[in-house]
C-alpha atoms as a PDB file:
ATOM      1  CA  UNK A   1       0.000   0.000   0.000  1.00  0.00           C
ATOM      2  CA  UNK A   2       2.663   1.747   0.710  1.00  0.00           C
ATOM      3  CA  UNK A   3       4.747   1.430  -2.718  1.00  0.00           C
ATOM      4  CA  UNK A   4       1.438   2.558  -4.662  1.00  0.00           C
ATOM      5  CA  UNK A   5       0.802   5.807  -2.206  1.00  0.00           C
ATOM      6  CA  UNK A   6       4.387   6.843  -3.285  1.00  0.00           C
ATOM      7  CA  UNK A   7       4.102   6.284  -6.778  1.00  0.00           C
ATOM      8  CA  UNK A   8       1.515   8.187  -7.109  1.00  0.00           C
ATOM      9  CA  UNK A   9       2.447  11.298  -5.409  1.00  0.00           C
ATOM     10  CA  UNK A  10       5.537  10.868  -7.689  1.00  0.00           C
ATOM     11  CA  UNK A  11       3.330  10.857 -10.881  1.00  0.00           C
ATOM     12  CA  UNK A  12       1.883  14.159  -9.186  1.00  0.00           C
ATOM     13  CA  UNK A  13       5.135  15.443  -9.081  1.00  0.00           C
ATOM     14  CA  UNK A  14       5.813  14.694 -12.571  1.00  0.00           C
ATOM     15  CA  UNK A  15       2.793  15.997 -13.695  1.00  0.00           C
ATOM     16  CA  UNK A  16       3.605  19.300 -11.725  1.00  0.00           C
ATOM     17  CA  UNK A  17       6.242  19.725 -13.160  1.00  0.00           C
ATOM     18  CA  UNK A  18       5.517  19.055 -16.992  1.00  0.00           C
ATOM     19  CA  UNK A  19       2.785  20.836 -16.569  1.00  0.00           C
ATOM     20  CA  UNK A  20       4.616  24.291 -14.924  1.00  0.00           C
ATOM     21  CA  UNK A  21       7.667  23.650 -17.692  1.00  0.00           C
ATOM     22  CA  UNK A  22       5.949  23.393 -20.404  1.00  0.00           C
ATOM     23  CA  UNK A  23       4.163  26.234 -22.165  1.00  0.00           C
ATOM     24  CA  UNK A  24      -0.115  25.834 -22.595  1.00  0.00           C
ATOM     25  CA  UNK A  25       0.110  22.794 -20.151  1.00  0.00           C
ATOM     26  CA  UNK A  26      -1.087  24.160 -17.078  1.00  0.00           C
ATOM     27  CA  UNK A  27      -4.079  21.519 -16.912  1.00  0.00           C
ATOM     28  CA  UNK A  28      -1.454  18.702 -16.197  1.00  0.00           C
ATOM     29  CA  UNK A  29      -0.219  21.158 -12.723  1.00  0.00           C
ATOM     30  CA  UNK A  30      -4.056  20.903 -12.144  1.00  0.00           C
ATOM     31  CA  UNK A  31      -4.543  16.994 -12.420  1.00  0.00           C
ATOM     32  CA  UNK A  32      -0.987  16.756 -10.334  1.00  0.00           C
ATOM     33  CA  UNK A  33      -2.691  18.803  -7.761  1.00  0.00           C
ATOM     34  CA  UNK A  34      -5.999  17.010  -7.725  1.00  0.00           C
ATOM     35  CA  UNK A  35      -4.306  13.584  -8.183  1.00  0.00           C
ATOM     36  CA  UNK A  36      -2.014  14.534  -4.844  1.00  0.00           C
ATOM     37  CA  UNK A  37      -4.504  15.997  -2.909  1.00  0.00           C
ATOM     38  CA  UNK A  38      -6.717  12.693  -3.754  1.00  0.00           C
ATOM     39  CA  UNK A  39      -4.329  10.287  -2.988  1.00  0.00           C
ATOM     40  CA  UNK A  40      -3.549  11.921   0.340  1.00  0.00           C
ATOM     41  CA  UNK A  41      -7.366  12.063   1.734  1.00  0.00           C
ATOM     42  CA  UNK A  42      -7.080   8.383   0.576  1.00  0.00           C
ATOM     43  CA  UNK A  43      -4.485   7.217   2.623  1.00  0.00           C
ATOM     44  CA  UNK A  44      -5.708   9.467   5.783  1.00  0.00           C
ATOM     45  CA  UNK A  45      -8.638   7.637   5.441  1.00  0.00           C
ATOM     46  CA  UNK A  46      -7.410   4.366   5.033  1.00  0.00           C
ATOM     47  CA  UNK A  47      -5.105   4.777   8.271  1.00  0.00           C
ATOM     48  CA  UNK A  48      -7.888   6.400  10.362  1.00  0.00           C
ATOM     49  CA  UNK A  49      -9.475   3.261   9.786  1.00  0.00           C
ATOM     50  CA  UNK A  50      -6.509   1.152  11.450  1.00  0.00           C
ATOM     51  CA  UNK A  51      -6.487   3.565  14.467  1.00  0.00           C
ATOM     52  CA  UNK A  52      -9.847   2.485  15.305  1.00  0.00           C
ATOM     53  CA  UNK A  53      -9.309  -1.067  15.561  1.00  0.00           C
ATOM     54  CA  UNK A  54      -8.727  -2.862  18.492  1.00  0.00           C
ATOM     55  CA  UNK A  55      -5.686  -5.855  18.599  1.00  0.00           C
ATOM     56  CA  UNK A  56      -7.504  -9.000  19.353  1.00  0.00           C
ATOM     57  CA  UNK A  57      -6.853 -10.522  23.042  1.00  0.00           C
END
């Protein structure tokens, strides 16, 4: 879970970054944002979950 959180906030990065360097491509700095911003409400989520949980006894 771990490998594919970081992967994608490295495509976001990518996409940032084509997106600011190249000229007329400033919708790929808006996916990169969105696509961030998703995948970290995703994995607060998915670790609020686990906090929850109780070890079994």
């Amino acid at each position: 879970m771990v490998v594919a959180f970081l992967l994608i906030v490295l495509l976001a990065v990518a996409l940032g970054i084509i997106g600011v360097a190249v000229h007329g491509l400033g919708y790929l700095l808006a996916v990169g944002i969105v696509l961030f911003i998703a995948d970290v409400a995703f994995i607060t989520v998915r670790g609020g979950r686990r906090l929850h949980r109780r070890p079994l006894r």
